[in-house]
PDB file of N, CA and C in Angstrom:
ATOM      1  N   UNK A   1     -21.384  17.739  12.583  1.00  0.00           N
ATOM      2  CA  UNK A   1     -20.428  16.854  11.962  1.00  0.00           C
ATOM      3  C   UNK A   1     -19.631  16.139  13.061  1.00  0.00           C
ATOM      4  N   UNK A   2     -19.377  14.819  12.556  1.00  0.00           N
ATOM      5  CA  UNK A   2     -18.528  14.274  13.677  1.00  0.00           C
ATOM      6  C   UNK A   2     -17.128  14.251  13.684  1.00  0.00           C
ATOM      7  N   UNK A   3     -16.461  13.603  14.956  1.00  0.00           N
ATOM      8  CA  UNK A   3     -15.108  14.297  14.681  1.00  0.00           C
ATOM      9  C   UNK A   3     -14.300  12.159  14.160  1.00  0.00           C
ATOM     10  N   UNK A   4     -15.076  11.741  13.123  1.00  0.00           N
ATOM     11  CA  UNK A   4     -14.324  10.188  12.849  1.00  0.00           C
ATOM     12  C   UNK A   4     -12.909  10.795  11.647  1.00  0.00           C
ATOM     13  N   UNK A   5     -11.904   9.929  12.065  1.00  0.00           N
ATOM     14  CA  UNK A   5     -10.839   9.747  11.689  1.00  0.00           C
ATOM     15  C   UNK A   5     -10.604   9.198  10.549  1.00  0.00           C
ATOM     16  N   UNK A   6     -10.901   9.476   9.364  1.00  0.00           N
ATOM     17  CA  UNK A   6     -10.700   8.664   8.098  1.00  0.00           C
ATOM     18  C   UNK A   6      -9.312   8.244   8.019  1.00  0.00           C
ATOM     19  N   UNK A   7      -9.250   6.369   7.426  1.00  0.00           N
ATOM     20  CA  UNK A   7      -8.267   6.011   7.252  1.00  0.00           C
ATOM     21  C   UNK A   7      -7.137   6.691   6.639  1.00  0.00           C
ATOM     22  N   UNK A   8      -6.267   6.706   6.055  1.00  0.00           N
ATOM     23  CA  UNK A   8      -5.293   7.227   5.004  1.00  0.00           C
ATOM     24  C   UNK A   8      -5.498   6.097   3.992  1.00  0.00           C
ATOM     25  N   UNK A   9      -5.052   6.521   2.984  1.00  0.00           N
ATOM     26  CA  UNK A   9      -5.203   5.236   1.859  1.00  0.00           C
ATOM     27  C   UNK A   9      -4.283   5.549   0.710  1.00  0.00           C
ATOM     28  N   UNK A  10      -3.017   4.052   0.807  1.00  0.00           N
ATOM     29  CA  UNK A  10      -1.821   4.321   0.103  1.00  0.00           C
ATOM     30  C   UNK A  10      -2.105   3.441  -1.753  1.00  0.00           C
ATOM     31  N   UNK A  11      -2.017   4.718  -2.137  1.00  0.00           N
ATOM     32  CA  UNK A  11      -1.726   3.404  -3.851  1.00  0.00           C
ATOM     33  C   UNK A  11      -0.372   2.246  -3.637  1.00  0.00           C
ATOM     34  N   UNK A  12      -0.257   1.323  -4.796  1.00  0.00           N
ATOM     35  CA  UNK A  12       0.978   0.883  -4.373  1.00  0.00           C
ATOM     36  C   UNK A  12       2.348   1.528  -4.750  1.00  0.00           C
ATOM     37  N   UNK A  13       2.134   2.923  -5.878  1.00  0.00           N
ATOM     38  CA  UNK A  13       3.682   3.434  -5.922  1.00  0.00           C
ATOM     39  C   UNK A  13       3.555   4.274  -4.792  1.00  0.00           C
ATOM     40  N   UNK A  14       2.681   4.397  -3.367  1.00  0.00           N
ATOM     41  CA  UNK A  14       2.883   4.799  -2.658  1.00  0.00           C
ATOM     42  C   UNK A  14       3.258   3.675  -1.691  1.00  0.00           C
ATOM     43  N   UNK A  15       3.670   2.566  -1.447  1.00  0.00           N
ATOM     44  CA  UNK A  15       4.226   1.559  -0.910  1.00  0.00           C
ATOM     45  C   UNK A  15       5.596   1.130  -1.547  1.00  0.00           C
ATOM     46  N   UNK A  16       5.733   0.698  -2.955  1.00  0.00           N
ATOM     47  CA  UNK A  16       6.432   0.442  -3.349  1.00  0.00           C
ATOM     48  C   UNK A  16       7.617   1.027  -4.446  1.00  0.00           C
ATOM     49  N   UNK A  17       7.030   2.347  -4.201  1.00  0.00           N
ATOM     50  CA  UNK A  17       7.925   4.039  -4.560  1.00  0.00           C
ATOM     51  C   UNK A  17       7.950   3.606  -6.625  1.00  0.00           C
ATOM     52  N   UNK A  18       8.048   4.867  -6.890  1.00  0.00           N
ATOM     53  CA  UNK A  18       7.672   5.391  -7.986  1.00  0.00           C
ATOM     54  C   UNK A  18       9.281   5.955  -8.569  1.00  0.00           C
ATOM     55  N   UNK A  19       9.869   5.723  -9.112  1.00  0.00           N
ATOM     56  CA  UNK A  19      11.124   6.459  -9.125  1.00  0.00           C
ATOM     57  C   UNK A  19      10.901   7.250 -10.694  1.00  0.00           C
ATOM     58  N   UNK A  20       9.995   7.319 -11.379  1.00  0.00           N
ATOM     59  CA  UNK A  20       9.207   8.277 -12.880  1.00  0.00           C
ATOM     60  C   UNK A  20       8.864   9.161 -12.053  1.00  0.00           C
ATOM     61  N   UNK A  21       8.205   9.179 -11.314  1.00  0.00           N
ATOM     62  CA  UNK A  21       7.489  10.145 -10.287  1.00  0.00           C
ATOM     63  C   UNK A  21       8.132  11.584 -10.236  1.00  0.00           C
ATOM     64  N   UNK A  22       7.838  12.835 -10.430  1.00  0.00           N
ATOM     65  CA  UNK A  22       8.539  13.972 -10.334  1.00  0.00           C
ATOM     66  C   UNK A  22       7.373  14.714  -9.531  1.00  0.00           C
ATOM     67  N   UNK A  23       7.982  14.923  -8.093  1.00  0.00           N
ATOM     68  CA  UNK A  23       9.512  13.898  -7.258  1.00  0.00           C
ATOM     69  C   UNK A  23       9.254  12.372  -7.006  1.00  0.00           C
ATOM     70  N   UNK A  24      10.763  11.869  -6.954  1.00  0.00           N
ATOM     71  CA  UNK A  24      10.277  10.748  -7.522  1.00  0.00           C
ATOM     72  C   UNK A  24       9.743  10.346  -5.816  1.00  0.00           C
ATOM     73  N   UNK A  25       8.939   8.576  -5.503  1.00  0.00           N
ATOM     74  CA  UNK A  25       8.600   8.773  -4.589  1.00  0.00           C
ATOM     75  C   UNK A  25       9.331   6.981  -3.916  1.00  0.00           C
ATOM     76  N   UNK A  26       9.971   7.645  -2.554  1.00  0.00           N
ATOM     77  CA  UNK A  26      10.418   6.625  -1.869  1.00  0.00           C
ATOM     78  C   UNK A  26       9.807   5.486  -1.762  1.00  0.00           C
ATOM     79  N   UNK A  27      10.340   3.952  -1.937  1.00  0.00           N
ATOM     80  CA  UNK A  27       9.841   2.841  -1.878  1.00  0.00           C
ATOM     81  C   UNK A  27       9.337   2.780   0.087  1.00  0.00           C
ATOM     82  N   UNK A  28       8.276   2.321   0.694  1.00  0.00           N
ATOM     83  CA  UNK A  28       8.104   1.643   2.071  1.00  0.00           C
ATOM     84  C   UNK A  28       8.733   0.622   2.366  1.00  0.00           C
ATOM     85  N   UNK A  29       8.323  -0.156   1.294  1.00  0.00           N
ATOM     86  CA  UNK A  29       8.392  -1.776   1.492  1.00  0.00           C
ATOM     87  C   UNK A  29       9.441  -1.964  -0.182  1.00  0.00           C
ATOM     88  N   UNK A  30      10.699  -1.627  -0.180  1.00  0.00           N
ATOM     89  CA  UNK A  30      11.255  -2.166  -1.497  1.00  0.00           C
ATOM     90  C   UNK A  30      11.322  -3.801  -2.204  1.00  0.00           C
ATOM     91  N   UNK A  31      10.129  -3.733  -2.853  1.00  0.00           N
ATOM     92  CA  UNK A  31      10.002  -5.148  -3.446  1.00  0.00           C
ATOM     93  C   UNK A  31       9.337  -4.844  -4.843  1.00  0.00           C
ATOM     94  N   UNK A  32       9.481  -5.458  -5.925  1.00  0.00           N
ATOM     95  CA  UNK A  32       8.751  -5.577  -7.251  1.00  0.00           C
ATOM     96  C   UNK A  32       7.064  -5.867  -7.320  1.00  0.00           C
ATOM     97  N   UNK A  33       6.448  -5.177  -8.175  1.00  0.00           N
ATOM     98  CA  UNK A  33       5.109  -5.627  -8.021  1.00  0.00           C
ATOM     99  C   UNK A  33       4.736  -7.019  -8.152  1.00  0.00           C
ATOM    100  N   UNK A  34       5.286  -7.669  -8.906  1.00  0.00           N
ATOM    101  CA  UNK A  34       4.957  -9.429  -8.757  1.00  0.00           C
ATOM    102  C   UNK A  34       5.149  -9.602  -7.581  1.00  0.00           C
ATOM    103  N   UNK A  35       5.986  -9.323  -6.734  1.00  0.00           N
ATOM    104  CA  UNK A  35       6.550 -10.324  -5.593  1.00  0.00           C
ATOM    105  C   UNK A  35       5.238  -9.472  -4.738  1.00  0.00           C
ATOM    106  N   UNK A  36       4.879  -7.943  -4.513  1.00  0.00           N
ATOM    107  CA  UNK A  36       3.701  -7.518  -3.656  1.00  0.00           C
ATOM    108  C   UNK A  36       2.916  -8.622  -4.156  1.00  0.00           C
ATOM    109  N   UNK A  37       2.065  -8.467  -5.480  1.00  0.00           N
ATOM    110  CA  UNK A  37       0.773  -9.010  -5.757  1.00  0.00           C
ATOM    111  C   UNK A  37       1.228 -10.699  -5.258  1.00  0.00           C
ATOM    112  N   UNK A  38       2.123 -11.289  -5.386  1.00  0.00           N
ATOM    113  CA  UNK A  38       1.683 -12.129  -5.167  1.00  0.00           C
ATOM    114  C   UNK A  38       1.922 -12.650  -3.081  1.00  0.00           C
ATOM    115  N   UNK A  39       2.479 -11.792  -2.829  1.00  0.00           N
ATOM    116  CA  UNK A  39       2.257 -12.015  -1.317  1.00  0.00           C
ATOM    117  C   UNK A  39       0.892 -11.308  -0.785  1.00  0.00           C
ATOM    118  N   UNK A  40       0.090 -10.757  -1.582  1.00  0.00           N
ATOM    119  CA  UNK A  40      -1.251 -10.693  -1.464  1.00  0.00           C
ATOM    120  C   UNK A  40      -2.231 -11.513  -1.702  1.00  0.00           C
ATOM    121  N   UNK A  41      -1.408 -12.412  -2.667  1.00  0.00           N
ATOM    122  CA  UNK A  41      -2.442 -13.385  -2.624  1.00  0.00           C
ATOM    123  C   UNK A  41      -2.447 -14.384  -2.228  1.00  0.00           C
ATOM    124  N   UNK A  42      -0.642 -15.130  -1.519  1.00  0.00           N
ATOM    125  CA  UNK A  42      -0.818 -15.562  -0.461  1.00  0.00           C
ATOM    126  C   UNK A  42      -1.567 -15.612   0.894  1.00  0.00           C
ATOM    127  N   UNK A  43      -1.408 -14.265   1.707  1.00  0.00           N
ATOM    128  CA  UNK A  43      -2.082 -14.056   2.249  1.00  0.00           C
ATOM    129  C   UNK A  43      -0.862 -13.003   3.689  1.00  0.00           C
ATOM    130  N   UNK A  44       0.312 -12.917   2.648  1.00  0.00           N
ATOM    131  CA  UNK A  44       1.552 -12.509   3.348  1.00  0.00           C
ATOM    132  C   UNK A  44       1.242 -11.034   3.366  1.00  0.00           C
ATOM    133  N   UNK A  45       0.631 -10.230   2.734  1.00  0.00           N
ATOM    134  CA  UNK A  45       0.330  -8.809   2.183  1.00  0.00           C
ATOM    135  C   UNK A  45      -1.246  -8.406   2.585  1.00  0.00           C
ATOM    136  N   UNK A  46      -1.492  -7.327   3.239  1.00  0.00           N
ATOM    137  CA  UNK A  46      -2.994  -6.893   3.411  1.00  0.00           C
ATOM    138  C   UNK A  46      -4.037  -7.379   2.162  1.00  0.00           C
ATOM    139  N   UNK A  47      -4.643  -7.592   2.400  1.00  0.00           N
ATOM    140  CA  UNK A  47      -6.036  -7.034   1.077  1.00  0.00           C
ATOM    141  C   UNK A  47      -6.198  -5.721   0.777  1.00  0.00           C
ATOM    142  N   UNK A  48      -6.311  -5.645  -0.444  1.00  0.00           N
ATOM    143  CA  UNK A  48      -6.507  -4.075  -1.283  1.00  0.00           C
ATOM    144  C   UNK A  48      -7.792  -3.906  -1.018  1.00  0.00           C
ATOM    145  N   UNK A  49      -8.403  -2.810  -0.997  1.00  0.00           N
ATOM    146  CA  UNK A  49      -9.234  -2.081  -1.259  1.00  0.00           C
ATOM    147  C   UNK A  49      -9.589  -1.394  -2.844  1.00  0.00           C
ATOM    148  N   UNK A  50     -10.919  -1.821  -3.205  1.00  0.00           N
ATOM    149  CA  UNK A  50     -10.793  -1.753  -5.103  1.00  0.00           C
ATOM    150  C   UNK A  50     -11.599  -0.332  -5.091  1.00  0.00           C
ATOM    151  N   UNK A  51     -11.423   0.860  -5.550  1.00  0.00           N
ATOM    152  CA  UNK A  51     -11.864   1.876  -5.493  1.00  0.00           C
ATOM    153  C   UNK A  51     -12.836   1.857  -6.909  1.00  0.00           C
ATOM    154  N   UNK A  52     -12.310   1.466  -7.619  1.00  0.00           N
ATOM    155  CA  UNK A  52     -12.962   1.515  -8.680  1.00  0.00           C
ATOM    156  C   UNK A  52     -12.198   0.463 -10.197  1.00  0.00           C
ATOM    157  N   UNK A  53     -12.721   0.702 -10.833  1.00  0.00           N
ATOM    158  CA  UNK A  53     -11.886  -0.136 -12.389  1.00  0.00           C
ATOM    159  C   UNK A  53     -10.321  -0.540 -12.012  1.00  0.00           C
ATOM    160  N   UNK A  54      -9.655   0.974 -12.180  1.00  0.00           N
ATOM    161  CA  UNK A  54      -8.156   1.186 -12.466  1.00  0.00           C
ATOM    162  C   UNK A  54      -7.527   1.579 -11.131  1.00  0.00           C
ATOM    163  N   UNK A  55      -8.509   1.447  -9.903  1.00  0.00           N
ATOM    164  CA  UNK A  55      -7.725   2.065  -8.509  1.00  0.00           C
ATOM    165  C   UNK A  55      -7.842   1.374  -7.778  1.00  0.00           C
ATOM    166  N   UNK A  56      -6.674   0.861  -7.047  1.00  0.00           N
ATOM    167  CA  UNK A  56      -7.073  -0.123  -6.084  1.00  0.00           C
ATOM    168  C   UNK A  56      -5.856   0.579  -4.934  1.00  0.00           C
ATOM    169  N   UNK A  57      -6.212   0.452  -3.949  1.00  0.00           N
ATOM    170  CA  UNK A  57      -5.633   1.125  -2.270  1.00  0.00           C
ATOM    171  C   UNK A  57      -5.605   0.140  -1.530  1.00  0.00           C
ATOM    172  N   UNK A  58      -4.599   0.473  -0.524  1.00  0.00           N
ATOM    173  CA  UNK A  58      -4.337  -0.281   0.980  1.00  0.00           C
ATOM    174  C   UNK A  58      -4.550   0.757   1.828  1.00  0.00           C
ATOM    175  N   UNK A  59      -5.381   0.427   3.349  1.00  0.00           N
ATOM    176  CA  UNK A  59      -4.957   1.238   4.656  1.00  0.00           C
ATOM    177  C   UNK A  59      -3.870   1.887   4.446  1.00  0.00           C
ATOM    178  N   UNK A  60      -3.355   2.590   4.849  1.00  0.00           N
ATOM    179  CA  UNK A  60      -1.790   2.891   6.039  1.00  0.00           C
ATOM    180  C   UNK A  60      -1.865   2.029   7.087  1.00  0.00           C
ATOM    181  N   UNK A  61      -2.890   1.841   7.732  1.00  0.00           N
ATOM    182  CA  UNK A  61      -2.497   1.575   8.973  1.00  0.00           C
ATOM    183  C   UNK A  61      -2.222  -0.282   8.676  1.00  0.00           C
ATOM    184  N   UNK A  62      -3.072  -0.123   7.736  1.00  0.00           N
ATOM    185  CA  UNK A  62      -2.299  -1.954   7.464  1.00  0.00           C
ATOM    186  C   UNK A  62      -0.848  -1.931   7.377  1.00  0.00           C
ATOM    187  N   UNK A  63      -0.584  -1.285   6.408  1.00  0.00           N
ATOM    188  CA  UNK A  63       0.889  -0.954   5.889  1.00  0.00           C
ATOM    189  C   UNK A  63       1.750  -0.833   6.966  1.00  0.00           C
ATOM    190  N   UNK A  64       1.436   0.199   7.954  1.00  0.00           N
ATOM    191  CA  UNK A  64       2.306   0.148   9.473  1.00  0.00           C
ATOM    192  C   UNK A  64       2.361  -1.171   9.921  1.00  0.00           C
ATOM    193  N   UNK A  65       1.284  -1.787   9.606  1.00  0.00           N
ATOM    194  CA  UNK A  65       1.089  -2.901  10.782  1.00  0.00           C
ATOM    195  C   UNK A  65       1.942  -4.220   9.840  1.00  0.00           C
ATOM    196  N   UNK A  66       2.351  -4.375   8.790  1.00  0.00           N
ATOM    197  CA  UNK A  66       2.337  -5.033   7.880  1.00  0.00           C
ATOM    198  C   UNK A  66       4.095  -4.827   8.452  1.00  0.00           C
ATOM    199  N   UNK A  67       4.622  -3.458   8.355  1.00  0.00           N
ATOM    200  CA  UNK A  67       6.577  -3.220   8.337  1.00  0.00           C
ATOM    201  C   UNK A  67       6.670  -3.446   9.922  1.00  0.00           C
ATOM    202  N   UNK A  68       5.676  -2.968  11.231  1.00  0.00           N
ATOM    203  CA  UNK A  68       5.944  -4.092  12.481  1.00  0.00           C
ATOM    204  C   UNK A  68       6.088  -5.151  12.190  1.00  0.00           C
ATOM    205  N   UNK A  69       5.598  -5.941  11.917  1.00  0.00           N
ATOM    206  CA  UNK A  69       5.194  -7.752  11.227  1.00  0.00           C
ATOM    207  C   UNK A  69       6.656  -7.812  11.064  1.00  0.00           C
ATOM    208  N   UNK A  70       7.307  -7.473   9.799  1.00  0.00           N
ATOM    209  CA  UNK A  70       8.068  -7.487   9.228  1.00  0.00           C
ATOM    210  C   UNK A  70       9.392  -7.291   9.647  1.00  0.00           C
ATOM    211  N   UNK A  71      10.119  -6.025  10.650  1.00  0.00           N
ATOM    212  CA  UNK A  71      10.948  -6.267  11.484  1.00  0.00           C
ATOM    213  C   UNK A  71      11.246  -6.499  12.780  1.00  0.00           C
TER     214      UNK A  71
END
């Protein structure tokens, strides 16, 4: 087996925090899902990753690279 590093891979209430969540879960990036989706589709926000139907993911390491960008 080799020793490769699988990405991490954040949902978006794991970016943009979950506060239903028990526990609830801290926002990264505090913004509303309209304003994410649509700076994704600007081109201001990574590209998702579509896992399937109902799941769609980002890197982490985009996400890091995304809050450098950012401050």
């Amino acid at each position: 087996m080799t020793d490769i590093e699988l990405p991490r891979l954040l949902r978006l209430k794991h970016i943009l925090g979950d506060a239903k969540a028990n526990p609830p879960i801290e926002p990264i990036i505090p913004i509303s899902k309209s304003s994410w989706w649509n700076g994704v589709k600007s081109g201001k926000y990574p590209k998702p990753i579509k896992l399937s139907e109902n799941t769609t993911v980002w890197k982490e390491t985009d996400i890091r690279e995304l809050i450098d960008r950012l401050s």
